[in-house]
Each structure stands twice: as C-alpha cells, then as structure tokens.
Protein backbone atom coordinates (compact mmCIF):
# COMPACT_ATOMS: atom_id res chain seq x y z
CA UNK A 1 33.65 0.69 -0.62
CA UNK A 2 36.22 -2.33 -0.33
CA UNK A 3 36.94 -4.14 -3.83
CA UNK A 4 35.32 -7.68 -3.26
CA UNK A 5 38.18 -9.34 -5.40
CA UNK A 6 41.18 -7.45 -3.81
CA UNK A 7 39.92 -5.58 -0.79
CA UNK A 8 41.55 -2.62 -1.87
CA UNK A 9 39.64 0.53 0.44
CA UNK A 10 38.62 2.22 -3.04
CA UNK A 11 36.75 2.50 -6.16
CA UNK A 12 35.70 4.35 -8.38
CA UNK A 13 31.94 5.36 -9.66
CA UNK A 14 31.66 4.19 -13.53
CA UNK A 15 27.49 4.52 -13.88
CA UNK A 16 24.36 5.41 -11.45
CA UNK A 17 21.22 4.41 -12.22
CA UNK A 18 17.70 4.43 -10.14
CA UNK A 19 16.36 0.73 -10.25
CA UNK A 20 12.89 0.68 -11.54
CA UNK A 21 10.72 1.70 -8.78
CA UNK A 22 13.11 4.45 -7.53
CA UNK A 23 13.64 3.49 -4.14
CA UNK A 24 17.36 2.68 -4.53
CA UNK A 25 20.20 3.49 -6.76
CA UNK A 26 22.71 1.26 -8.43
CA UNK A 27 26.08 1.86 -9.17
CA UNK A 28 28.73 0.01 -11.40
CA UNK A 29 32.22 0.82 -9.67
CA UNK A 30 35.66 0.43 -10.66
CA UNK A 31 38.72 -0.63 -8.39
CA UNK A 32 41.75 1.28 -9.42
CA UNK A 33 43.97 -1.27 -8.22
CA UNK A 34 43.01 -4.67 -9.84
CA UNK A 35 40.73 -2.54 -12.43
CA UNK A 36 38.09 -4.90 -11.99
CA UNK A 37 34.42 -3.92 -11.98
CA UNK A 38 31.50 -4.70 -9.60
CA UNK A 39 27.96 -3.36 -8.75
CA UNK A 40 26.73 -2.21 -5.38
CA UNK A 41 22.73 -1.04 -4.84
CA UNK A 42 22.40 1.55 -2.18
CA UNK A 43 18.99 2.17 -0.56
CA UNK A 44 17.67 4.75 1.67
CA UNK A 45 17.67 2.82 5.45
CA UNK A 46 14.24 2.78 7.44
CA UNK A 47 14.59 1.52 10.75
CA UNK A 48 11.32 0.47 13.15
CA UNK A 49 11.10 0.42 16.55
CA UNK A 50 9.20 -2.78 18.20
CA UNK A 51 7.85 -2.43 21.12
CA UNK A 52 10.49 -4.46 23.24
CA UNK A 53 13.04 -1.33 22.20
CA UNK A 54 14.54 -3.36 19.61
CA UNK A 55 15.17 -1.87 15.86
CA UNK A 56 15.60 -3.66 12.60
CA UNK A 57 14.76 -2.49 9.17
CA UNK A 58 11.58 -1.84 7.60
CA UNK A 59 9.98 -5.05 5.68
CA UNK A 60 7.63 -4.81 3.61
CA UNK A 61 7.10 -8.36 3.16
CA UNK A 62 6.15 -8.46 7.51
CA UNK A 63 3.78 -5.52 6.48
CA UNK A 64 2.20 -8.17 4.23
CA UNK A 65 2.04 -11.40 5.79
CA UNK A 66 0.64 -9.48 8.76
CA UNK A 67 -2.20 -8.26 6.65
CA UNK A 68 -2.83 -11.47 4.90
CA UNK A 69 -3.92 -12.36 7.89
CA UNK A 70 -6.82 -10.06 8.63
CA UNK A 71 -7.32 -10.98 4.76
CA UNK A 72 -7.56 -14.76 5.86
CA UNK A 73 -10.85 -16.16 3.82
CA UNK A 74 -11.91 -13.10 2.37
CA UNK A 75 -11.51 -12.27 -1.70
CA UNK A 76 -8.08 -10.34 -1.87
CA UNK A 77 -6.01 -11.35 -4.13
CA UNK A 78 -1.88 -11.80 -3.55
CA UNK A 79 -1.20 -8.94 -6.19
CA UNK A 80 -3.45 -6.52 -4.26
CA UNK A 81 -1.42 -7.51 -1.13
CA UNK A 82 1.67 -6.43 -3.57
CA UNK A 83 0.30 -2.99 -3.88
CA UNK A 84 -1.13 -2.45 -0.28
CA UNK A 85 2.39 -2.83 0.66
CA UNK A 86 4.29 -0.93 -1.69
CA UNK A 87 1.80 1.91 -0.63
CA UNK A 88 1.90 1.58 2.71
CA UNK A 89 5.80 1.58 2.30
CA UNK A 90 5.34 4.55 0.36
CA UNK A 91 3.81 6.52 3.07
CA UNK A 92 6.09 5.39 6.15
CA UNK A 93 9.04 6.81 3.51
CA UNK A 94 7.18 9.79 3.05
CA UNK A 95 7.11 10.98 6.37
CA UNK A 96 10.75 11.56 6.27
CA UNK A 97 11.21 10.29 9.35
CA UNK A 98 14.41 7.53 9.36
CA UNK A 99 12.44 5.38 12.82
CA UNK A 100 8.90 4.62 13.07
CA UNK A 101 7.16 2.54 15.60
CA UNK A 102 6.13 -0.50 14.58
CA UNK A 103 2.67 1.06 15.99
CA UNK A 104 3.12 4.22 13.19
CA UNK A 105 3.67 1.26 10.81
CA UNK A 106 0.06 -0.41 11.79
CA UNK A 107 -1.75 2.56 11.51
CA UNK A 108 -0.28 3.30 7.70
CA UNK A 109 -1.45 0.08 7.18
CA UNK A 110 -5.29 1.07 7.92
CA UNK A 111 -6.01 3.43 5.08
CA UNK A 112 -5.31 1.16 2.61
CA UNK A 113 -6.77 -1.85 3.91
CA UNK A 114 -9.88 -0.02 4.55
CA UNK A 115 -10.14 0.76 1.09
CA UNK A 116 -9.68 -2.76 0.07
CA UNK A 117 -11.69 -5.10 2.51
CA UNK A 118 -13.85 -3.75 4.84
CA UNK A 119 -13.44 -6.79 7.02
CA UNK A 120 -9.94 -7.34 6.91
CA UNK A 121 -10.00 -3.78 7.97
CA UNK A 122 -11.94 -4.35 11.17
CA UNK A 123 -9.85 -7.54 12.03
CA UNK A 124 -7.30 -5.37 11.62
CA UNK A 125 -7.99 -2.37 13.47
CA UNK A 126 -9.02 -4.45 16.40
CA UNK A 127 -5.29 -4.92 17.05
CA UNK A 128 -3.92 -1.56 16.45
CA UNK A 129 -6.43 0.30 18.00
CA UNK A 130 -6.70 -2.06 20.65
CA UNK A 131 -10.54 -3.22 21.14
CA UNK A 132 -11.72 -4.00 24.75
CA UNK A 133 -15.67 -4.54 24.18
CA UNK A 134 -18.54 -4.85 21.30
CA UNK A 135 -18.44 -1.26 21.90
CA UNK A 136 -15.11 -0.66 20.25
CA UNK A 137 -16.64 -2.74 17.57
CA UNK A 138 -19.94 -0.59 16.95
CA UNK A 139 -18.12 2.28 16.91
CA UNK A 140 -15.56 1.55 14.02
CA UNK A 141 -18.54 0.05 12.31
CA UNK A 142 -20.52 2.68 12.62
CA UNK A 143 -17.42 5.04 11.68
CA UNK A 144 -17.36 2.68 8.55
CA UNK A 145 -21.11 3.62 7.69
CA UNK A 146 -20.95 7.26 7.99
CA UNK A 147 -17.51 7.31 5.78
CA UNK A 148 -18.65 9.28 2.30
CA UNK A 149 -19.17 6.63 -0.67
CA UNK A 150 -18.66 7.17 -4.27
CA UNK A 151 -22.34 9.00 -5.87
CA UNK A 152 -24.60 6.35 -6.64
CA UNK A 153 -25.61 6.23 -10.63
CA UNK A 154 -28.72 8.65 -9.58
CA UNK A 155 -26.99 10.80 -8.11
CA UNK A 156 -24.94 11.73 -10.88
CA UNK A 157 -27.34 13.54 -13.02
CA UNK A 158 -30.64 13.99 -12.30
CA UNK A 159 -32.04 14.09 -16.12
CA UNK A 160 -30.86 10.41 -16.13
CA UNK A 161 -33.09 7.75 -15.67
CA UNK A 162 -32.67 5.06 -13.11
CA UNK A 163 -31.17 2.30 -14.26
CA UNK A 164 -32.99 -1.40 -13.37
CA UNK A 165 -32.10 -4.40 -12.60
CA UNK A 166 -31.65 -6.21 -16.43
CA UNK A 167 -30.40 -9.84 -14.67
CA UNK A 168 -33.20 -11.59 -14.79
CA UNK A 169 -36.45 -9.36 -14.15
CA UNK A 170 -36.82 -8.51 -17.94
CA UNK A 171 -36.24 -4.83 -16.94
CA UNK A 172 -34.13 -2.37 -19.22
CA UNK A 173 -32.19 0.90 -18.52
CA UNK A 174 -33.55 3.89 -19.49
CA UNK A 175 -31.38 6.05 -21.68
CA UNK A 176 -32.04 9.80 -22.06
CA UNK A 177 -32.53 10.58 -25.75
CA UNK A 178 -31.50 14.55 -27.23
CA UNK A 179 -34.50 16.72 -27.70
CA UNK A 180 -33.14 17.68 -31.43
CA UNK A 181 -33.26 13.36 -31.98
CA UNK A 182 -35.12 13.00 -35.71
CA UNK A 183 -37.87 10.51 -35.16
C-alpha cells in the first residue's frame, strides 16, 4: 500500500478492526517514511457476470432498485428493501464462489421476495424464470398455493377454542379456563 501523502511503496499495520456488519475490515496504517498515518478498508471482492460477458462488482444497491420495481405500488416499505438486500447479499457471499451470474444473482433474489410480497414475487419471477404463456403464470401461482403456511390459531391446540371475529360482530374469543379454577 502506497503512502497517499508521500507515495512511499510501504506501511505499516497500526490497528484492524471489522466495520460493523463484518463484511470488511479496516485498518489504520503507518508510513515509515513521513510517519504519517492513514486508513484503508479492505473488502472481500464479488464479481458478476452479465450476460453480454462483461464483469463488474456485486451491488447491492442494483439488487434493490431492481426489486423496487416488482415492488412498484405494492406496501413494502424502503427499510424492508434494506434487508432483502443485505440478505440476498448474504447468500451470493455464502456460496463462496468469487463470480456469479447475474442470473445466480436473480434467483437469490426470489426467496426473499417471496417471503415478503407475493406479487412482487410473481412480477419478479416472470423475468428470471422467463414466462412465455398464462401457463407459466398458473403454475407459479399454483406453486405459491401449495407452499406450507404458518398453523392457523386452530391448529395449534386443539383444547383451544376458536377465536371470532371481535371487530364489529359483538363476538368474543373463547379462552380455555384450568379445571382446578375456584368458582
């Protein structure tokens, strides 16, 4: 590493540290010429592969502009496009792999999109996956449908009672009550 003030071809290492989300590392270096200190912040390169053969680093800001809009006019907030892309970053990283394809990058984006708009999912998926006909449609909907949800509140235990409807109808939950309960 050059010395910015005197270009000298050396420093030295004075303190490492891991910036906050732990994706890079920054270090406070020493010149031994001029003795002057500076900072540098190294980060672990991931390159991506567009389809014209053409590579350029990993942005996870692209990743979320490009889901934004699939998002367009549905309720997702800019803070859960924040997190969708620090996952989906996440996983391309974790596959150890230093090039992706900008199509691996589209498909790391559907797992987490699907869990946070169904519909922005679809728009989605009907680039990445490449949709020809209704068909294509039907079947990722019907995909969608069959997908396991989370157990409904019946489900759960079966000693509980169903809970109604209280908005409104006048109707009330029922609560199960122990058998030792004094009257």
């Amino acid at each position: 590493m050059h010395c910015p003030f005197c270009r000298h071809p050396d420093s030295r290492v004075v303190d490492s540290r891991t910036t906050d989300d732990g994706t890079s590392i920054r270090r406070r270096r020493q010149c031994p010429d001029c003795s002057r200190r500076f900072t540098t912040v190294e980060t672990c390169s991931l390159m991506v592969v567009k389809r014209s053969g053409v590579t350029e680093p990993f942005s996870r800001t692209k990743v979320i502009n490009g889901v934004r809009k699939a998002c367009q006019g549905r309720p997702v907030t800019e803070d859960a496009l924040a997190q969708l892309g620090q996952r989906v970053e996440e996983a391309v990283r974790a596959t150890g792999s230093a090039e992706l394809t900008t199509h691996d990058v589209g498909l790391a984006i559907l797992g987490p999109l699907q869990e946070l708009d169904l519909v922005a999912y679809l728009r989605f998926a009907s680039v990445y996956r490449a949709f020809d006909s209704l068909d294509d449609f039907e079947a990722a909907i019907a995909e969608l449908r069959e997908a396991p949800r989370g157990p409904a509140v019946d489900d759960e235990d079966p000693d509980m009672g169903r809970r109604q409807d209280d908005r409104g109808s006048g109707g009330t939950a029922q609560v199960p009550v122990p058998a030792n309960a004094a009257d």
